[in-house]
Protein backbone atom coordinates (compact mmCIF):
# COMPACT_ATOMS: atom_id res chain seq x y z
CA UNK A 1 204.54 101.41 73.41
CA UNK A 2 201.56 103.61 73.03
CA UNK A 3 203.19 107.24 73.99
CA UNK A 4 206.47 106.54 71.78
CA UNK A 5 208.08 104.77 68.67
CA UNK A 6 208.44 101.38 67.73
CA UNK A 7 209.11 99.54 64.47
CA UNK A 8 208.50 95.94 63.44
CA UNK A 9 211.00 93.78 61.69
CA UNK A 10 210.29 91.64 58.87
CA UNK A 11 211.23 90.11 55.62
CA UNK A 12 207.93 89.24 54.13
CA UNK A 13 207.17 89.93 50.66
CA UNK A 14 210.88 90.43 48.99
CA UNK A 15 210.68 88.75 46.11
CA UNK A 16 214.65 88.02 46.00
CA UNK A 17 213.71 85.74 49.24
CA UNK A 18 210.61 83.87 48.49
CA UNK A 19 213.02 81.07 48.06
CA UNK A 20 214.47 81.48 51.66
CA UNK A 21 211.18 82.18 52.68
CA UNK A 22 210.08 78.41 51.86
CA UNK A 23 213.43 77.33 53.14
CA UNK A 24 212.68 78.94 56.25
CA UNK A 25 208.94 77.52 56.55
CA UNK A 26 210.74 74.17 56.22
CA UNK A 27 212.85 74.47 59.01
CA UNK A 28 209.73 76.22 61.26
CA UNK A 29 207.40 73.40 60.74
CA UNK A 30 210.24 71.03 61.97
CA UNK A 31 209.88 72.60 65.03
CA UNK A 32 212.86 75.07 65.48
CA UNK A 33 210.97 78.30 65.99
CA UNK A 34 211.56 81.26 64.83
CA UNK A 35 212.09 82.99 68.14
CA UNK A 36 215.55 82.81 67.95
CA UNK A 37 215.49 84.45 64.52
CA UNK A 38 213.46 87.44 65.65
CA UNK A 39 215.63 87.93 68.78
CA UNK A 40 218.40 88.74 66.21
CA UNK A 41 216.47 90.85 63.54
CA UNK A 42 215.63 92.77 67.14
CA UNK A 43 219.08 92.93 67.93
CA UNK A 44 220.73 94.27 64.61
CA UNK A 45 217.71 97.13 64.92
CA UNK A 46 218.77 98.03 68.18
CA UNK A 47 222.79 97.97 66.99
CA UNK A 48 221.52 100.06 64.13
CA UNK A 49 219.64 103.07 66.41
CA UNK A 50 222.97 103.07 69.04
CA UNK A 51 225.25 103.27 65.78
CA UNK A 52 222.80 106.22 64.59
CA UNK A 53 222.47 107.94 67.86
CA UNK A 54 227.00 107.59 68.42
CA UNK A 55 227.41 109.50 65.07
CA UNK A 56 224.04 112.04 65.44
CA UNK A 57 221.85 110.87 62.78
CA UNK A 58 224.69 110.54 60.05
CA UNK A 59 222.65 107.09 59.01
CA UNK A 60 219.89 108.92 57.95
CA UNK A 61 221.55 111.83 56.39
CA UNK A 62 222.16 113.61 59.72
CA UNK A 63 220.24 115.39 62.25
CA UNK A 64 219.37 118.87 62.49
CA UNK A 65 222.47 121.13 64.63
CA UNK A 66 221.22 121.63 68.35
CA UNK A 67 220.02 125.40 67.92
CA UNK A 68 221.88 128.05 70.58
CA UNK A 69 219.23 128.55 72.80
CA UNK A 70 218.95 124.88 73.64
CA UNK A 71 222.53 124.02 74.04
CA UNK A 72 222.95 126.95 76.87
CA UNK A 73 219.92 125.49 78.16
CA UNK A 74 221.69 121.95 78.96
CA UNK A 75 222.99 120.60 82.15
CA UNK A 76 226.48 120.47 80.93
CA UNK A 77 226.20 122.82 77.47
CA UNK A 78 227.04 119.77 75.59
CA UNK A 79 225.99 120.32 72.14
CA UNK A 80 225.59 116.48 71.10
CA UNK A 81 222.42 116.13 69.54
CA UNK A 82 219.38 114.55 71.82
CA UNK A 83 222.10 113.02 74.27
CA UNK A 84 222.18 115.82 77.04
CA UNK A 85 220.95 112.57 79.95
CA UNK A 86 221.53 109.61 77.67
CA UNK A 87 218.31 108.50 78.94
CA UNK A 88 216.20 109.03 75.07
CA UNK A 89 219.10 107.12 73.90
CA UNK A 90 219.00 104.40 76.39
CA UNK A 91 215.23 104.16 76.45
CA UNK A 92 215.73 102.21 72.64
CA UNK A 93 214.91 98.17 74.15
CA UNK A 94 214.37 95.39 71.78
CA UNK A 95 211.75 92.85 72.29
CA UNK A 96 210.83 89.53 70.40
CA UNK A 97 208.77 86.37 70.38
CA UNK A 98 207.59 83.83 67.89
CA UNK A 99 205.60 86.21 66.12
CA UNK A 100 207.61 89.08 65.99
CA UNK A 101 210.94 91.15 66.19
CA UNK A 102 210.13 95.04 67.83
CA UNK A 103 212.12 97.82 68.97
CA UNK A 104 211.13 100.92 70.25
CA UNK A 105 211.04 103.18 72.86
CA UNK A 106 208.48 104.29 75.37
CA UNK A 107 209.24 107.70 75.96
CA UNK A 108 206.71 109.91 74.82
CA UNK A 109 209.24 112.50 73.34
CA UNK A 110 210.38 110.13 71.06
CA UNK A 111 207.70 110.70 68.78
CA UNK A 112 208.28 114.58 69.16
CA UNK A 113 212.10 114.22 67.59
CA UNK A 114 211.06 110.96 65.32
CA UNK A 115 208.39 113.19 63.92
CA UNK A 116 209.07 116.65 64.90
CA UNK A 117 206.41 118.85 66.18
CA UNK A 118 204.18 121.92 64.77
CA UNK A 119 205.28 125.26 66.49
CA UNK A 120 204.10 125.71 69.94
CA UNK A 121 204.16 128.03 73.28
CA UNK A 122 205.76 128.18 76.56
CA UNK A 123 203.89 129.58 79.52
CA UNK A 124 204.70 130.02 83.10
CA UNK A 125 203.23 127.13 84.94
CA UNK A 126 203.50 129.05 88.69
CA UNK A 127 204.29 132.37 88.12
CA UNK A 128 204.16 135.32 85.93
CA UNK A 129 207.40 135.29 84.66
CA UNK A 130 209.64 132.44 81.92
CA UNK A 131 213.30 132.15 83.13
CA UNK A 132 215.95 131.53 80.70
CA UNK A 133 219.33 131.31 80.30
CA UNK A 134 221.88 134.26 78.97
CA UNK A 135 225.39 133.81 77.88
CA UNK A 136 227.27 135.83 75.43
CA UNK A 137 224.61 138.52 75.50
CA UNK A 138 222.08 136.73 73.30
CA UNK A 139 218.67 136.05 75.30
CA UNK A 140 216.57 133.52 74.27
CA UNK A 141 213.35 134.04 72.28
CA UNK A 142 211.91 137.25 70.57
CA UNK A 143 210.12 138.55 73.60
CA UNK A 144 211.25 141.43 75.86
CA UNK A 145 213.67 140.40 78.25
CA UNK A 146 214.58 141.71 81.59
CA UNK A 147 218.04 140.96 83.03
CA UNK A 148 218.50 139.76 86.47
CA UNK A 149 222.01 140.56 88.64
CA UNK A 150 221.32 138.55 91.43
CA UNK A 151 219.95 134.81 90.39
CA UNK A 152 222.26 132.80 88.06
CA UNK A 153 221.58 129.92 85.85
CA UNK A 154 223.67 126.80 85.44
CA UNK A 155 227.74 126.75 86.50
CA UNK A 156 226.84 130.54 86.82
CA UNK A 157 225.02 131.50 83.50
CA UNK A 158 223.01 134.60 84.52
CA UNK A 159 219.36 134.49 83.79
CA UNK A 160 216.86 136.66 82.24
CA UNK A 161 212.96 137.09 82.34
CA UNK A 162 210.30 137.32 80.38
CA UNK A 163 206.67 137.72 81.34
CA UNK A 164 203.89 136.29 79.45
CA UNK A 165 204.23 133.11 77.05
CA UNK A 166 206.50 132.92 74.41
CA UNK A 167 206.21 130.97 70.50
CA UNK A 168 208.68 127.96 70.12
CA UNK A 169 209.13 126.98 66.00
CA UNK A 170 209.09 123.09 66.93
CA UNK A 171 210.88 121.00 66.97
CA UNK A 172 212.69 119.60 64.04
CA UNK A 173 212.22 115.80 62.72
CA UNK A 174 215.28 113.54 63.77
CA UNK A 175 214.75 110.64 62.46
CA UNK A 176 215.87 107.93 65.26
CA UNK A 177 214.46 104.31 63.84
CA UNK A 178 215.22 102.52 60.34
CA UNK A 179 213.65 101.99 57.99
CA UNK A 180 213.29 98.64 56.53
CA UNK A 181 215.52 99.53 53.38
CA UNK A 182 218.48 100.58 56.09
CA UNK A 183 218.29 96.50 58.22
CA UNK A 184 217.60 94.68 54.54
CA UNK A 185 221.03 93.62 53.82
CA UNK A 186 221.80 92.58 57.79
CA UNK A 187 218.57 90.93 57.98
CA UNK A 188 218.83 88.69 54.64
CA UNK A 189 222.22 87.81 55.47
CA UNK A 190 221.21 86.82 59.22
CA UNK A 191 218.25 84.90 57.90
CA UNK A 192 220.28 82.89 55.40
CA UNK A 193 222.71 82.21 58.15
CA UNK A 194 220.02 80.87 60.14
CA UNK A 195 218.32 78.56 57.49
CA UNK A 196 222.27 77.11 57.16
CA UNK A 197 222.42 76.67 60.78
CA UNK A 198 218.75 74.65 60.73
CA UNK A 199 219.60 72.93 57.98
CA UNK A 200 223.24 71.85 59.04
CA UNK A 201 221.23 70.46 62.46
CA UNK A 202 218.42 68.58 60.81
CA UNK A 203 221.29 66.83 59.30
CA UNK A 204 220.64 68.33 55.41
């Protein structure tokens, strides 16, 4: 996923599971795989980012309030944070093999929010002037603004223009993936689980 995020799941070099590590090399040299244990360290990731992304970043402490200027800007003025399509939130896909447990997402503005972004500007692509949204009498930006009476934005929402390009702060970091501290308790408990299972069917 070389335009977006990803993280890698794995429980190598915990001390409190060097034991269950052995047990677990046992039970792969007897020819059970470890696929099937990565497709579930992939899974609980991927429960853990939907969970984060239904309650808006509250695992990690919460995400930064959607500012005014961007929720006017939305399709449907929703002010749920980095859900206005669902498809950022949808693009999260887990993946795993014998080697590995991954999940990640491709989009390249997923490592805009994940990491937020230095401040930056917005220039007409076609034509001389920005178009932005008004409502409540608060224009967008700090440039000068010139009201239009006839062309409407969304459901309505007049617009105003501004010519020239304007300075956006950045964006701010929401963190979307976990970190390895956040999946450690899931991921012991599924590997123990696991062993048991192997263990149970080698007849131990």
């Amino acid at each position: 996923m070389p335009d977006g995020i990803e993280m890698k799941i794995s429980v190598k070099g915990v001390r409190q599971v060097q034991q269950m590590l052995r047990r677990l090399a046992v039970s792969v040299a007897r020819g059970s795989g470890t696929t099937a244990l990565h497709a579930r360290y992939a899974i609980i990731a991927s429960q853990w980012i939907d969970r984060n992304f239904q309650q808006q970043g509250g695992l990690v402490g919460g995400w930064k309030p959607l500012s005014f200027n961007t929720i006017i800007g939305r399709r449907k003025g929703s002010s749920v944070i980095l859900q206005d399509t669902g498809l950022l939130r949808a693009s999260f896909t887990p993946q795993w093999d014998d080697k590995a447990a991954v999940v990640g997402s491709a989009e390249e503005r997923s490592l805009w929010h994940e990491k937020g972004t230095r401040p930056y500007t917005i220039a007409p692509r076609r034509r001389i002037f920005l178009a932005f949204p008004l409502a409540g009498g608060r224009p967008l930006g700090k440039a000068t603004f010139f009201p239009s009476a006839e062309r409407t934005f969304a459901k309505g929402t007049p617009f105003m223009f501004t010519k020239g390009p304007i300075q956006h702060p950045g964006l701010p970091r929401r963190k979307m993936l976990p970190d390895q501290s956040h999946l450690m308790p899931a991921l012991l408990k599924t590997t123990i689980n696991y062993i048991r299972e192997q263990e149970k069917r080698s007849g131990e």
